[in-house]
Protein backbone atom coordinates (compact mmCIF):
# COMPACT_ATOMS: atom_id res chain seq x y z
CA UNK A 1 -9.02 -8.27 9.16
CA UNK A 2 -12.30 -7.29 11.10
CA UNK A 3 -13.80 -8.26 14.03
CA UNK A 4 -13.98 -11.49 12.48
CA UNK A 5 -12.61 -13.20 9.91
CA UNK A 6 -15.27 -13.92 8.00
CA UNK A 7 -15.74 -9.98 7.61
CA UNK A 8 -14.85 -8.92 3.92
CA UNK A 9 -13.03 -5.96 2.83
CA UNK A 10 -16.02 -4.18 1.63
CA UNK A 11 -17.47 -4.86 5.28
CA UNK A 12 -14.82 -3.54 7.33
CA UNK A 13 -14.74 -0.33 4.87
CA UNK A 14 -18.02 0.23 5.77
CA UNK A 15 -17.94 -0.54 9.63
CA UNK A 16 -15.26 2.21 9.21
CA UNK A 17 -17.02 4.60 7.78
CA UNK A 18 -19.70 4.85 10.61
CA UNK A 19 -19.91 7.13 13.19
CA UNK A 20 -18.72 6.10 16.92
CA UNK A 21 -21.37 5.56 19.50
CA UNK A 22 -22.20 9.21 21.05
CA UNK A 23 -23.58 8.98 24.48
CA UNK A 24 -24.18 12.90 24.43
CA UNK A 25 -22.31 13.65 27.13
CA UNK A 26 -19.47 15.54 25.18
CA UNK A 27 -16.41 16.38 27.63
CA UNK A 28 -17.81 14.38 30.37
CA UNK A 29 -17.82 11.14 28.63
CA UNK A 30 -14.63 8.66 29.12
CA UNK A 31 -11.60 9.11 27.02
CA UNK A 32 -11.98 5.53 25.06
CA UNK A 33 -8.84 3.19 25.59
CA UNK A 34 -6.57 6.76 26.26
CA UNK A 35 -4.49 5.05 29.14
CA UNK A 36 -6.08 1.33 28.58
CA UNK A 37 -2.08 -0.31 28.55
CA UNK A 38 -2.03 0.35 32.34
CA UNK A 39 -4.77 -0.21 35.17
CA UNK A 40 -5.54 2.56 36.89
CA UNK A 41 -6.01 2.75 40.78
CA UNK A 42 -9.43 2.64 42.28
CA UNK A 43 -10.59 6.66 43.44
CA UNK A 44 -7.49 7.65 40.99
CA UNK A 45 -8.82 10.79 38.77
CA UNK A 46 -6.90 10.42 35.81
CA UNK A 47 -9.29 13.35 33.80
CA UNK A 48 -11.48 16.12 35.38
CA UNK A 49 -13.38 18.61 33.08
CA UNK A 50 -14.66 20.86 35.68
CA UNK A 51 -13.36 24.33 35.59
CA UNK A 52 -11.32 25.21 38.62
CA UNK A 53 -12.98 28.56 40.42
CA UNK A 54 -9.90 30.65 39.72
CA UNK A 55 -10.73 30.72 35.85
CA UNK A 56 -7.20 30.10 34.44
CA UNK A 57 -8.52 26.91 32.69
CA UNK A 58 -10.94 26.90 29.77
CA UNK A 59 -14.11 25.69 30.42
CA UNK A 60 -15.16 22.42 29.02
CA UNK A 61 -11.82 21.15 28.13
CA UNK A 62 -10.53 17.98 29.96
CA UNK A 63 -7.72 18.36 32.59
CA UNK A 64 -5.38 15.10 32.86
CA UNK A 65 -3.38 15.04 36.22
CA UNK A 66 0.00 14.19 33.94
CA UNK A 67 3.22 16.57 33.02
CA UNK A 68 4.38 16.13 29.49
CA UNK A 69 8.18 15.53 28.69
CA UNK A 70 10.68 15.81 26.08
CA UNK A 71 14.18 14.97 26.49
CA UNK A 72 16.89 13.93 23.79
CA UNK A 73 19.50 11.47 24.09
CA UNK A 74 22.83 11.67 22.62
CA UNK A 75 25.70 8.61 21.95
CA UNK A 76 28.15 9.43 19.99
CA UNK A 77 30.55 12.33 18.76
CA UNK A 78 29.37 15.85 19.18
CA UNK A 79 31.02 18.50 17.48
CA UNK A 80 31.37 21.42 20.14
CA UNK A 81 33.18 24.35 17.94
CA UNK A 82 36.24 24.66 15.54
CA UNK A 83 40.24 25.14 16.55
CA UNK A 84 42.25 27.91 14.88
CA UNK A 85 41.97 26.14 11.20
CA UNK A 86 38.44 25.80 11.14
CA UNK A 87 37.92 22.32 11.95
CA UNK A 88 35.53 20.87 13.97
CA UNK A 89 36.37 19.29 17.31
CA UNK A 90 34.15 17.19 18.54
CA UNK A 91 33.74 15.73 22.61
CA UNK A 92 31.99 12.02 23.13
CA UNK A 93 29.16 11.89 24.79
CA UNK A 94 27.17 9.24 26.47
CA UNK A 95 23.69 9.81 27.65
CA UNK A 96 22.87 5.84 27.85
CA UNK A 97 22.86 6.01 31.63
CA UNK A 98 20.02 8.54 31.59
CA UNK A 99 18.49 6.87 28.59
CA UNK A 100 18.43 3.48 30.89
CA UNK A 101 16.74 5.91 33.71
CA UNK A 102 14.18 6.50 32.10
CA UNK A 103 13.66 3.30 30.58
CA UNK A 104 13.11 1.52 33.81
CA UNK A 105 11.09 4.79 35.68
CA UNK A 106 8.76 3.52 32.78
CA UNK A 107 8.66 0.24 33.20
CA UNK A 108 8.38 0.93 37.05
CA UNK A 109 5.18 3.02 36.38
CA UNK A 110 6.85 5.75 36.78
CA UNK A 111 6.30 7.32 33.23
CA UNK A 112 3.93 6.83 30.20
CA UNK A 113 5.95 6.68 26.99
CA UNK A 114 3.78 8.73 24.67
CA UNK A 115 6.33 8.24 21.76
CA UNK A 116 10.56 7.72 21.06
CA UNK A 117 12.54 7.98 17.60
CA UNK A 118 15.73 7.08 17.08
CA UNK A 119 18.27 8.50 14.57
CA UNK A 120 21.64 7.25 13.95
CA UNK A 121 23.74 9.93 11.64
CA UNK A 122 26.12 8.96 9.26
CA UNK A 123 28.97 8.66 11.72
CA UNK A 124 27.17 6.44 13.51
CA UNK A 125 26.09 8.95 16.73
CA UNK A 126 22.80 7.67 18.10
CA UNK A 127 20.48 10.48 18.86
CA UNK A 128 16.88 9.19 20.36
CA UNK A 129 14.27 11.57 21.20
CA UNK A 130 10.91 10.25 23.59
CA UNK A 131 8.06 12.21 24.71
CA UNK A 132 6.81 11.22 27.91
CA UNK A 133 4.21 11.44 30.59
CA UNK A 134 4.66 11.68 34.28
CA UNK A 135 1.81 11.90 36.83
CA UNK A 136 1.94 15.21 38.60
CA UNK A 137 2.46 15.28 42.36
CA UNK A 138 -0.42 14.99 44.94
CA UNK A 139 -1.46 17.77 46.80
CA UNK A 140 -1.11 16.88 50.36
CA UNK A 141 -3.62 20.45 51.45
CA UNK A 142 -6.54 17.94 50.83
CA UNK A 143 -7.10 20.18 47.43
CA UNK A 144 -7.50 17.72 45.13
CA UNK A 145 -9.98 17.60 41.83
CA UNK A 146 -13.50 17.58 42.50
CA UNK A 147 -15.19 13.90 42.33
């Protein structure tokens, strides 16, 4: 249940109700357990919450070096317009290749995998949609974030 299983209910209500440990350092403290699924390299900034000098980010707020994602895949029948009586017509479509792409770019390290759903309509078209992370580029200038 708890931290142990000799806590009771009542206990772990309680220890939930209480307020996390605050070091005081607001935006400069560690993100707890944010990317703790992965290891992280040695020297690798993976937040920065010092402004950058040109003033295009606002102050204070934490900077992660990853570019979010979106992307919807599609198996199944698709309807793509209507013939001269007004039905539908519908093409097949297949995006499992891609799908498996990105699959394995995340299990390479590639990609974070911040969430997927998966729908399957009532004529049995498989639609899954995944929001994921993918660590930006490194400058090669020597302009990188400030230690």
């Amino acid at each position: 249940m708890g931290k142990n299983d000799s806590e009771s209910v009542a206990d772990t209500v309680k220890r939930a109700q209480e307020f996390p440990d605050d070091t005081g350092l607001g935006a400069s403290a560690d993100v707890p357990q944010l990317f703790a699924q992965f290891p992280i390299p040695s020297g690798e900034k993976v937040i920065d919450n010092v402004p950058e000098a040109s003033g295009k980010n606002v102050a204070g707020v934490p900077r992660y070096n990853f570019r979010a994602h979106f992307k919807r895949f599609i198996m199944g029948q698709v309807e793509v317009g209507h013939d001269e009586r007004g039905r539908p017509e519908f093409v097949e479509r297949d995006d499992s290749g891609q799908y498996e792409m990105l699959m394995n770019d995340i299990l390479d390290g590639g990609a974070i995998l911040r969430w997927e759903e998966k729908t399957t309509l009532r004529d049995g078209t498989m639609v899954i949609a995944c929001s994921y992370l993918t660590p930006k580029p490194k400058k090669t200038t020597g302009d990188t974030l400030p230690s």
